[in-house]
C-alpha atoms as a PDB file:
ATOM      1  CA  UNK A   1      86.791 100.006  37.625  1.00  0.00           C
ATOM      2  CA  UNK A   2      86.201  97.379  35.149  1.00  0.00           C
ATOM      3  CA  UNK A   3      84.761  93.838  36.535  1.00  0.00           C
ATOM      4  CA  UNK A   4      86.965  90.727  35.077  1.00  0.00           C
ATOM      5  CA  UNK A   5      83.817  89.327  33.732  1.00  0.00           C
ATOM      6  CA  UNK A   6      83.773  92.350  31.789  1.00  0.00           C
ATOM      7  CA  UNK A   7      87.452  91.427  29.891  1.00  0.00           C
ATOM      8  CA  UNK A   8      86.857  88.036  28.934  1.00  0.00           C
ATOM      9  CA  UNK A   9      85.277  89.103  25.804  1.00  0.00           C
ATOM     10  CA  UNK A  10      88.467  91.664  25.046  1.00  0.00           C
ATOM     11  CA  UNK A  11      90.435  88.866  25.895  1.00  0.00           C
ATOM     12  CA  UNK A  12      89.410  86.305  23.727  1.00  0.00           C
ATOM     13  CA  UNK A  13      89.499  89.018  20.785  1.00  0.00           C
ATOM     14  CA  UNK A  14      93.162  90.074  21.218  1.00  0.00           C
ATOM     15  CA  UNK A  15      94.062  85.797  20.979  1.00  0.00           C
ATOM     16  CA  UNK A  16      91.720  85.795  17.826  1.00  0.00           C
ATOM     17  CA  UNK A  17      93.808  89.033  16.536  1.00  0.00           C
ATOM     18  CA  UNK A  18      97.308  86.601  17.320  1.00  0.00           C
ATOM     19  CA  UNK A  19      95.706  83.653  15.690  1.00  0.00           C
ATOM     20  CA  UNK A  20      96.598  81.995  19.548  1.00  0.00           C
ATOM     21  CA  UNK A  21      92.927  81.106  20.261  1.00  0.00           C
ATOM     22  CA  UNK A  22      93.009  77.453  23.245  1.00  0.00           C
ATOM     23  CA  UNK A  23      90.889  75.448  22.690  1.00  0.00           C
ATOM     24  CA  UNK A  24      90.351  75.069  26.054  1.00  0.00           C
ATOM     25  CA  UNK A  25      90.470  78.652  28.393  1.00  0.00           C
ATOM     26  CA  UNK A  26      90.899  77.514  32.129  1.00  0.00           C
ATOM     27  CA  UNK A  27      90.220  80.564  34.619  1.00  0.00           C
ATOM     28  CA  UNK A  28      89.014  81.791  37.804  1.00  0.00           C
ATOM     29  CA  UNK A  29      84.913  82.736  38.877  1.00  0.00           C
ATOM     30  CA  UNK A  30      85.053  85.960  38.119  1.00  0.00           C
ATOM     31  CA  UNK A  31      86.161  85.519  34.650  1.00  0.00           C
ATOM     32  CA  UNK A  32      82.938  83.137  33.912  1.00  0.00           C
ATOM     33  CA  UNK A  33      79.230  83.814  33.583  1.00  0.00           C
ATOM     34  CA  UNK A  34      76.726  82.269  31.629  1.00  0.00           C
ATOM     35  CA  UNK A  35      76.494  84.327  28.618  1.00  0.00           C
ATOM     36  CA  UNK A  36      80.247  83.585  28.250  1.00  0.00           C
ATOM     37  CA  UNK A  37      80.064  80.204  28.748  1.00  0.00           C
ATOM     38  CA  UNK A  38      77.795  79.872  25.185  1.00  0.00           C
ATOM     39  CA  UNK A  39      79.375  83.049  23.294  1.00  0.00           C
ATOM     40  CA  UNK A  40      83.026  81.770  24.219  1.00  0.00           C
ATOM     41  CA  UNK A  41      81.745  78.371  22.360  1.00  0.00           C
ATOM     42  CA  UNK A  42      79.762  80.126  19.633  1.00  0.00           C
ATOM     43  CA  UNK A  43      82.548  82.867  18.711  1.00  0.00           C
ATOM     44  CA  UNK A  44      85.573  81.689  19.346  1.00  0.00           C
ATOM     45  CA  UNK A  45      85.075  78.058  19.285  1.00  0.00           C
ATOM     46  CA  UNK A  46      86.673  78.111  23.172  1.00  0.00           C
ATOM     47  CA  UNK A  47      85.596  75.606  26.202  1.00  0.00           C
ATOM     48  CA  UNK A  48      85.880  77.949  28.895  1.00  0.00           C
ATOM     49  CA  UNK A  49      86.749  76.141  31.755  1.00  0.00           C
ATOM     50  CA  UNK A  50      85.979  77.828  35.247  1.00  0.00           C
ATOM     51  CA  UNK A  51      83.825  77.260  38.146  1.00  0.00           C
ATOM     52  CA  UNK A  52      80.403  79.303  38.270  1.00  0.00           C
ATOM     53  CA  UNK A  53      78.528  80.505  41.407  1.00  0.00           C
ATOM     54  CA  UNK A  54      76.335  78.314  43.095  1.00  0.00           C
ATOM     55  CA  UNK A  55      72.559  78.522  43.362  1.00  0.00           C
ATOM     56  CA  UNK A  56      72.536  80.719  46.671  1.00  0.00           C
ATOM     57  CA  UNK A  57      69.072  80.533  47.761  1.00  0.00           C
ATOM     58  CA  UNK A  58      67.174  79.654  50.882  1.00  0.00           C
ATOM     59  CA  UNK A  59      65.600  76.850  49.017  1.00  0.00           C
ATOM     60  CA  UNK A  60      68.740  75.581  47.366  1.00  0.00           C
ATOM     61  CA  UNK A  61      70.250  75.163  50.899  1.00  0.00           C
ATOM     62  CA  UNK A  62      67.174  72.661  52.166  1.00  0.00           C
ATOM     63  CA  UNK A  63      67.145  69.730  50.491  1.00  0.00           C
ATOM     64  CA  UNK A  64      63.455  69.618  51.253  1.00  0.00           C
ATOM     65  CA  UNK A  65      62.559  73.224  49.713  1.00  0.00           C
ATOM     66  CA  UNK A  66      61.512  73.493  46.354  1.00  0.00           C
ATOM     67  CA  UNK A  67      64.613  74.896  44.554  1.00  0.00           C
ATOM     68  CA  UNK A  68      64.969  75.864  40.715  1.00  0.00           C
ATOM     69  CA  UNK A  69      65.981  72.133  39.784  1.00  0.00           C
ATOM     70  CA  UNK A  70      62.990  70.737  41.098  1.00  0.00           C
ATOM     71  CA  UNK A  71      61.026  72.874  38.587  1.00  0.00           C
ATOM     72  CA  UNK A  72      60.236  71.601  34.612  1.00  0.00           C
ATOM     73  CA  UNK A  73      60.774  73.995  32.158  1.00  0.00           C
ATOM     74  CA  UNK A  74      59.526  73.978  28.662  1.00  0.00           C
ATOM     75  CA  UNK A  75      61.370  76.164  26.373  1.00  0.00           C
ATOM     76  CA  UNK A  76      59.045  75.875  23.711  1.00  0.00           C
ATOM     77  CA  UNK A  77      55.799  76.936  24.829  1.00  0.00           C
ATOM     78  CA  UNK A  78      58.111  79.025  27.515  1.00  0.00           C
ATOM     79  CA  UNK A  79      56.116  77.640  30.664  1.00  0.00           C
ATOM     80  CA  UNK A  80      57.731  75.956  33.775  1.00  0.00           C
ATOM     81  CA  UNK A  81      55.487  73.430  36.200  1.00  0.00           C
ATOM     82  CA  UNK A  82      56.369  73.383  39.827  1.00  0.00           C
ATOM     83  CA  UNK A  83      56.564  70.507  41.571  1.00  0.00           C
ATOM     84  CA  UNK A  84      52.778  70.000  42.022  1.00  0.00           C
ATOM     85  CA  UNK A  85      52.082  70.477  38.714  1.00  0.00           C
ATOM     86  CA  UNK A  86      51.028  73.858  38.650  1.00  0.00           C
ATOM     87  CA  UNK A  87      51.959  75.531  35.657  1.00  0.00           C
ATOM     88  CA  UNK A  88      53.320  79.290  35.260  1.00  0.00           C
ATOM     89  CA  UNK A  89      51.154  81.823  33.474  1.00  0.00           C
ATOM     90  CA  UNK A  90      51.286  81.636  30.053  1.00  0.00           C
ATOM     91  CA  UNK A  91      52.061  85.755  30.676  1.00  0.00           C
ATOM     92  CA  UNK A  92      55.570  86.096  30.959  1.00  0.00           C
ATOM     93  CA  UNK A  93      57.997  88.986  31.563  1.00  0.00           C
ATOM     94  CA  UNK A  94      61.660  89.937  30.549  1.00  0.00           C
ATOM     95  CA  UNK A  95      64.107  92.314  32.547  1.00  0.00           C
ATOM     96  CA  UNK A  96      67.303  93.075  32.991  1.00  0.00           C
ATOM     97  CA  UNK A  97      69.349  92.496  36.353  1.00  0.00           C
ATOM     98  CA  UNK A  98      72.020  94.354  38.006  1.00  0.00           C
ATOM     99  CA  UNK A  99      74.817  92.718  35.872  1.00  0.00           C
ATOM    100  CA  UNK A 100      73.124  93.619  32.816  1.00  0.00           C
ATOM    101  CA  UNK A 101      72.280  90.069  31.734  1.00  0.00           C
ATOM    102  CA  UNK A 102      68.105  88.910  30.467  1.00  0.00           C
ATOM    103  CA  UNK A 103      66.046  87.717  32.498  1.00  0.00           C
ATOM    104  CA  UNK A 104      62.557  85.651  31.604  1.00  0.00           C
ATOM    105  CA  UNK A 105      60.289  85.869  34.454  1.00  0.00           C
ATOM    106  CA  UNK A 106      57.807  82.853  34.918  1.00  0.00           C
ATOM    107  CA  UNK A 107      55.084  83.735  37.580  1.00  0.00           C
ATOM    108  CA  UNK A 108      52.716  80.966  38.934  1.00  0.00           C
ATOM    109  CA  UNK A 109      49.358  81.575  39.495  1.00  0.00           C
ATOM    110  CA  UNK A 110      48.198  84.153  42.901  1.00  0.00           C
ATOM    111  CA  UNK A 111      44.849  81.784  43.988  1.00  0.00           C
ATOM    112  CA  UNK A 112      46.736  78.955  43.325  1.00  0.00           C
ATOM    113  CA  UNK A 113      50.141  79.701  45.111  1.00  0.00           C
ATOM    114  CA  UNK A 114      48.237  80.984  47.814  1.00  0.00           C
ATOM    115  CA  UNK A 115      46.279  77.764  48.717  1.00  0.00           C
ATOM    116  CA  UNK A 116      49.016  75.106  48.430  1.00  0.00           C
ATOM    117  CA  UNK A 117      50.204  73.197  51.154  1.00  0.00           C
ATOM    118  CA  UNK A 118      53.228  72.901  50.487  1.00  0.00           C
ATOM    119  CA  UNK A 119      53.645  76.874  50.129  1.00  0.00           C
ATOM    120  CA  UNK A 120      56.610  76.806  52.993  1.00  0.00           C
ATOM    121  CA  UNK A 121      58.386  74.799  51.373  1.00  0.00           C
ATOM    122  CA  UNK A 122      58.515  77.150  47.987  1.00  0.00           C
ATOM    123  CA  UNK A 123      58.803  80.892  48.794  1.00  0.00           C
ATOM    124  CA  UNK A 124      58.564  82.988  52.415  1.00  0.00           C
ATOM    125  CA  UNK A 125      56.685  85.762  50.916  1.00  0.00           C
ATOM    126  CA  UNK A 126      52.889  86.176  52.989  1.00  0.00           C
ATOM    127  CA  UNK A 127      50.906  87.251  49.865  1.00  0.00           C
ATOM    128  CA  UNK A 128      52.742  86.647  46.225  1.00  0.00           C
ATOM    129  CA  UNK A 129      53.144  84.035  44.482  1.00  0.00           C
ATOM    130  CA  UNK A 130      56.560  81.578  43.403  1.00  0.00           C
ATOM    131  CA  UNK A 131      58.107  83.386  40.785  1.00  0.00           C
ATOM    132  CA  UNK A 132      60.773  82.116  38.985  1.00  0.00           C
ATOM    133  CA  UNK A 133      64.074  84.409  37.149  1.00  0.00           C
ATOM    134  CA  UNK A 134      65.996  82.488  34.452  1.00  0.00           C
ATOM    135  CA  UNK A 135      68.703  83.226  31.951  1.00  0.00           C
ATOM    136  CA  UNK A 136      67.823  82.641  28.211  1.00  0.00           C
ATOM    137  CA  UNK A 137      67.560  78.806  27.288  1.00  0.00           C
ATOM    138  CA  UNK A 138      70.875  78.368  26.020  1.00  0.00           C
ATOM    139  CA  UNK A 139      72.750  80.330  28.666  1.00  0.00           C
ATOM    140  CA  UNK A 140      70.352  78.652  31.436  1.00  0.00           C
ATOM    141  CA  UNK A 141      71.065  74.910  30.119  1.00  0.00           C
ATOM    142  CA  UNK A 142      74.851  76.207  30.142  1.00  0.00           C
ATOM    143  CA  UNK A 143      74.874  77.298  33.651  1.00  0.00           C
ATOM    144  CA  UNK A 144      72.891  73.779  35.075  1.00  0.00           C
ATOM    145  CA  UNK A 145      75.526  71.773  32.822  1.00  0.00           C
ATOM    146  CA  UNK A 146      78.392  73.852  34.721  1.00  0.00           C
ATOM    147  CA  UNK A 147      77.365  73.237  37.731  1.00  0.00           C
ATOM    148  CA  UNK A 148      76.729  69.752  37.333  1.00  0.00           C
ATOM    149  CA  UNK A 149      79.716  69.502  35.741  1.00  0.00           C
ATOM    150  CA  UNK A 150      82.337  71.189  39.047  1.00  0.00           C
ATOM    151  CA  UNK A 151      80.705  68.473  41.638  1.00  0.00           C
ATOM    152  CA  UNK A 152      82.866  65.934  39.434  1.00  0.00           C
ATOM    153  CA  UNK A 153      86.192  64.608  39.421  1.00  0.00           C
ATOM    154  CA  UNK A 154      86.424  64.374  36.157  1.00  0.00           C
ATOM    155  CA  UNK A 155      86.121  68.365  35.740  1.00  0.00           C
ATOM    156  CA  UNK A 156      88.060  69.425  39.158  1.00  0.00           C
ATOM    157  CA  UNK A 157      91.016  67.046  37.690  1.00  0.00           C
ATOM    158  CA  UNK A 158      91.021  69.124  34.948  1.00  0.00           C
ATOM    159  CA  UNK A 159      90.707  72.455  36.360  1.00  0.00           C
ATOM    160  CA  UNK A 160      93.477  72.111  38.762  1.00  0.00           C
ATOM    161  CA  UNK A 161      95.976  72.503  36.062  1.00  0.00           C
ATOM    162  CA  UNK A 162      95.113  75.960  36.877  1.00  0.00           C
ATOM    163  CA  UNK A 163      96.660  75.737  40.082  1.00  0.00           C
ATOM    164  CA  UNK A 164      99.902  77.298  41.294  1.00  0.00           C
ATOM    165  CA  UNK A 165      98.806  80.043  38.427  1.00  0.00           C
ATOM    166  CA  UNK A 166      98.093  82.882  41.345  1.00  0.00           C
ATOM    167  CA  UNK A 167     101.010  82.356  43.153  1.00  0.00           C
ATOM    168  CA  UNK A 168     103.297  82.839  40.030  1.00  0.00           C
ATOM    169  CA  UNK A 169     101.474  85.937  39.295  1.00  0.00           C
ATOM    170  CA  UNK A 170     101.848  86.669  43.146  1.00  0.00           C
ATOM    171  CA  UNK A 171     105.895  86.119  42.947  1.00  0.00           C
ATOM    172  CA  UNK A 172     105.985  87.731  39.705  1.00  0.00           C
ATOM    173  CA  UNK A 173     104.543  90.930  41.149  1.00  0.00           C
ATOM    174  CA  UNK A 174     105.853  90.722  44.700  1.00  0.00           C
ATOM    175  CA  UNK A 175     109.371  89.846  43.721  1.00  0.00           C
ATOM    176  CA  UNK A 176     110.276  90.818  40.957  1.00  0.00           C
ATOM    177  CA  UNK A 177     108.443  93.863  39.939  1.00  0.00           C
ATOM    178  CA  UNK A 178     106.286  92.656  37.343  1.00  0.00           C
ATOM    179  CA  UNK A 179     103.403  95.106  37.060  1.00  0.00           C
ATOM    180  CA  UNK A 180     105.997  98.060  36.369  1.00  0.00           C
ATOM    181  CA  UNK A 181     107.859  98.871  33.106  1.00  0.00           C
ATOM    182  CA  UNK A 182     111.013 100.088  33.281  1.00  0.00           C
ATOM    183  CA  UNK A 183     111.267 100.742  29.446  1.00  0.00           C
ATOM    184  CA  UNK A 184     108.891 102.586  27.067  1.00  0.00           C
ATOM    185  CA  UNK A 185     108.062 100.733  24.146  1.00  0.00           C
ATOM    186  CA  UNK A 186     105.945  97.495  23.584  1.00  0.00           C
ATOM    187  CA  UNK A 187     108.930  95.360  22.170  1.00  0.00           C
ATOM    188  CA  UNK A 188     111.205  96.425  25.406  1.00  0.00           C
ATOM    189  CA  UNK A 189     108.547  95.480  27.614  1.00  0.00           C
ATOM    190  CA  UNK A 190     108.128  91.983  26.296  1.00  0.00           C
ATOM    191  CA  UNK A 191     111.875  91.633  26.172  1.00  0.00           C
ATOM    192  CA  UNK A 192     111.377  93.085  30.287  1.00  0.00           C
ATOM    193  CA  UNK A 193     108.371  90.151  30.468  1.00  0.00           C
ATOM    194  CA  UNK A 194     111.059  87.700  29.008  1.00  0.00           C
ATOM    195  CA  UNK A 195     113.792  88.230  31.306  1.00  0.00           C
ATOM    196  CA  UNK A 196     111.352  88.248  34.443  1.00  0.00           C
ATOM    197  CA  UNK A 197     110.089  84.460  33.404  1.00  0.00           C
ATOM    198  CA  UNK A 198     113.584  83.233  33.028  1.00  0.00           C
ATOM    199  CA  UNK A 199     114.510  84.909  36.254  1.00  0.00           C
ATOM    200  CA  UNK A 200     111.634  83.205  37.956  1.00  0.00           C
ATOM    201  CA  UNK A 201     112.426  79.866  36.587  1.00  0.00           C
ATOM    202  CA  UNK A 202     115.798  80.010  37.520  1.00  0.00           C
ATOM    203  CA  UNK A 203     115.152  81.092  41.256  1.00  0.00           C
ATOM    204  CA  UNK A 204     112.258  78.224  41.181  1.00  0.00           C
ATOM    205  CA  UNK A 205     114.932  75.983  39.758  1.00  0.00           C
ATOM    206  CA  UNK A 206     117.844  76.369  42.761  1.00  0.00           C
ATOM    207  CA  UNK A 207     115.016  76.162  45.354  1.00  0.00           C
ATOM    208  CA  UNK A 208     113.967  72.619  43.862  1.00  0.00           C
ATOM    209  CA  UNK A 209     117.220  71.559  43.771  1.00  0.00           C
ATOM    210  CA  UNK A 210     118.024  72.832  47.178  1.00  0.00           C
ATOM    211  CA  UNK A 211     114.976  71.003  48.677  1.00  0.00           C
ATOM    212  CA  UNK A 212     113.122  74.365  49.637  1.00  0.00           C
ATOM    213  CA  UNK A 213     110.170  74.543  51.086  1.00  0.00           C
ATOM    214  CA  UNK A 214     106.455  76.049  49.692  1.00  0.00           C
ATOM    215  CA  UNK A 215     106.072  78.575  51.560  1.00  0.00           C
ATOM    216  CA  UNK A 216     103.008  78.396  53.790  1.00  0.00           C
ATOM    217  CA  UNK A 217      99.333  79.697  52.717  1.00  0.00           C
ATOM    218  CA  UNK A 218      98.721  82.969  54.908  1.00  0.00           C
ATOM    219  CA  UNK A 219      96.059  82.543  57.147  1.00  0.00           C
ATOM    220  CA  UNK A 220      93.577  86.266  57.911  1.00  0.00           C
ATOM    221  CA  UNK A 221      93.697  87.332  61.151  1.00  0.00           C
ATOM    222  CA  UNK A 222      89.966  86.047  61.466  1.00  0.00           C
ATOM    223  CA  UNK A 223      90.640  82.488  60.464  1.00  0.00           C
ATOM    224  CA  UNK A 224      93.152  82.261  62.936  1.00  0.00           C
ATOM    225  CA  UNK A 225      90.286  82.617  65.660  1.00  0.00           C
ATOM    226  CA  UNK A 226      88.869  79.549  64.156  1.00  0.00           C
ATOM    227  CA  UNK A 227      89.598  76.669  67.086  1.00  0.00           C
ATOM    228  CA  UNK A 228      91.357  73.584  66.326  1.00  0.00           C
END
């Protein structure tokens, strides 16, 4: 099955085919990683606009902890200096994760790790020392911009004209049949894709003017154990 991170890419290509390239692509997490973030810019001259994951870790969740933004990194001689000043071996490693993006690895020194203080605060393991995993500089500065960038106003003002967008899809689908064809043939299925938005805006169009109401968000089964 084929991720949606994986069609952004395809995506962008097919608007570029059109000549119907945004300036501006607005879409959900799973659409939006790094790499994307600079290639969108770089290839298709598009701002892709969508919220990134954020830093998970045990030491981004303690404000004491010694997380990745409290670390200096200097791209050019491709070093990073912990909080104490310790700098990262000048020995550095590249891999590949699970999703198939780079990787550099900066490792700090063994003796060194091993006889700071402050060693609780940086990483749980008994023996090894802080090691560091980072995107490529461009897609790294990308993703600390991003999520800079989400804790705003400024950017969640415009990212909720996005909203309301699943639901359509959700009525389109649910109500009206969207993700079948009933014709074969690309024109009669865009005429069929025609005829289901005008339906939908007429239907949205009577409830408005008959005052109905949204209908509610469904709560799981396991958020309804939540107490009040």
């Amino acid at each position: 099955m084929c991720k949606d991170v994986e069609k952004t890419d395809s995506i962008h290509q097919s608007l570029a085919d059109k000549g119907l390239l945004p300036h501006e692509h607005l879409v959900d997490t799973g659409y939006v990683d790094a790499n994307l973030l600079v290639e969108s810019r770089r290839k298709y001259g598009i701002e892709l606009i969508g919220p990134v994951r954020n830093n998970v870790s045990w030491q981004a969740k303690n404000p004491e902890a010694y997380d990745l933004s409290r670390f200096q990194i200097n791209w050019k001689t491709q070093q990073a200096t912990c909080p104490q000043g310790v700098k990262s071996s000048p020995k550095r490693r590249f891999k590949i994760d699970k999703w198939n993006n780079k990787e550099i690895l900066f490792k700090f020194p063994r003796k060194t790790c091993r006889e700071c203080q402050f060693r609780h605060l940086c990483t749980r393991s008994k023996t090894e020392p802080r090691e560091l995993s980072l995107r490529p500089q461009e897609e790294h500065l990308a993703l600390v911009e991003r999520r800079k960038e989400q804790k705003t106003q400024t950017w969640s003002k415009k990212y909720n004209q996005r909203a309301g967008v699943e639901g359509t899809i959700s009525q389109a689908v649910r109500g009206f049949g969207l993700r079948e064809c009933r014709y074969v043939g690309l024109s009669k299925v865009h005429l069929q894709h025609i005829l289901t938005a005008t339906a939908m805006n007429a239907i949205r169009l009577f409830a408005w003017f008959e005052g109905v109401p949204f209908a509610k968000t469904r709560v799981s089964s396991f958020a309804k154990l939540a107490p009040d």
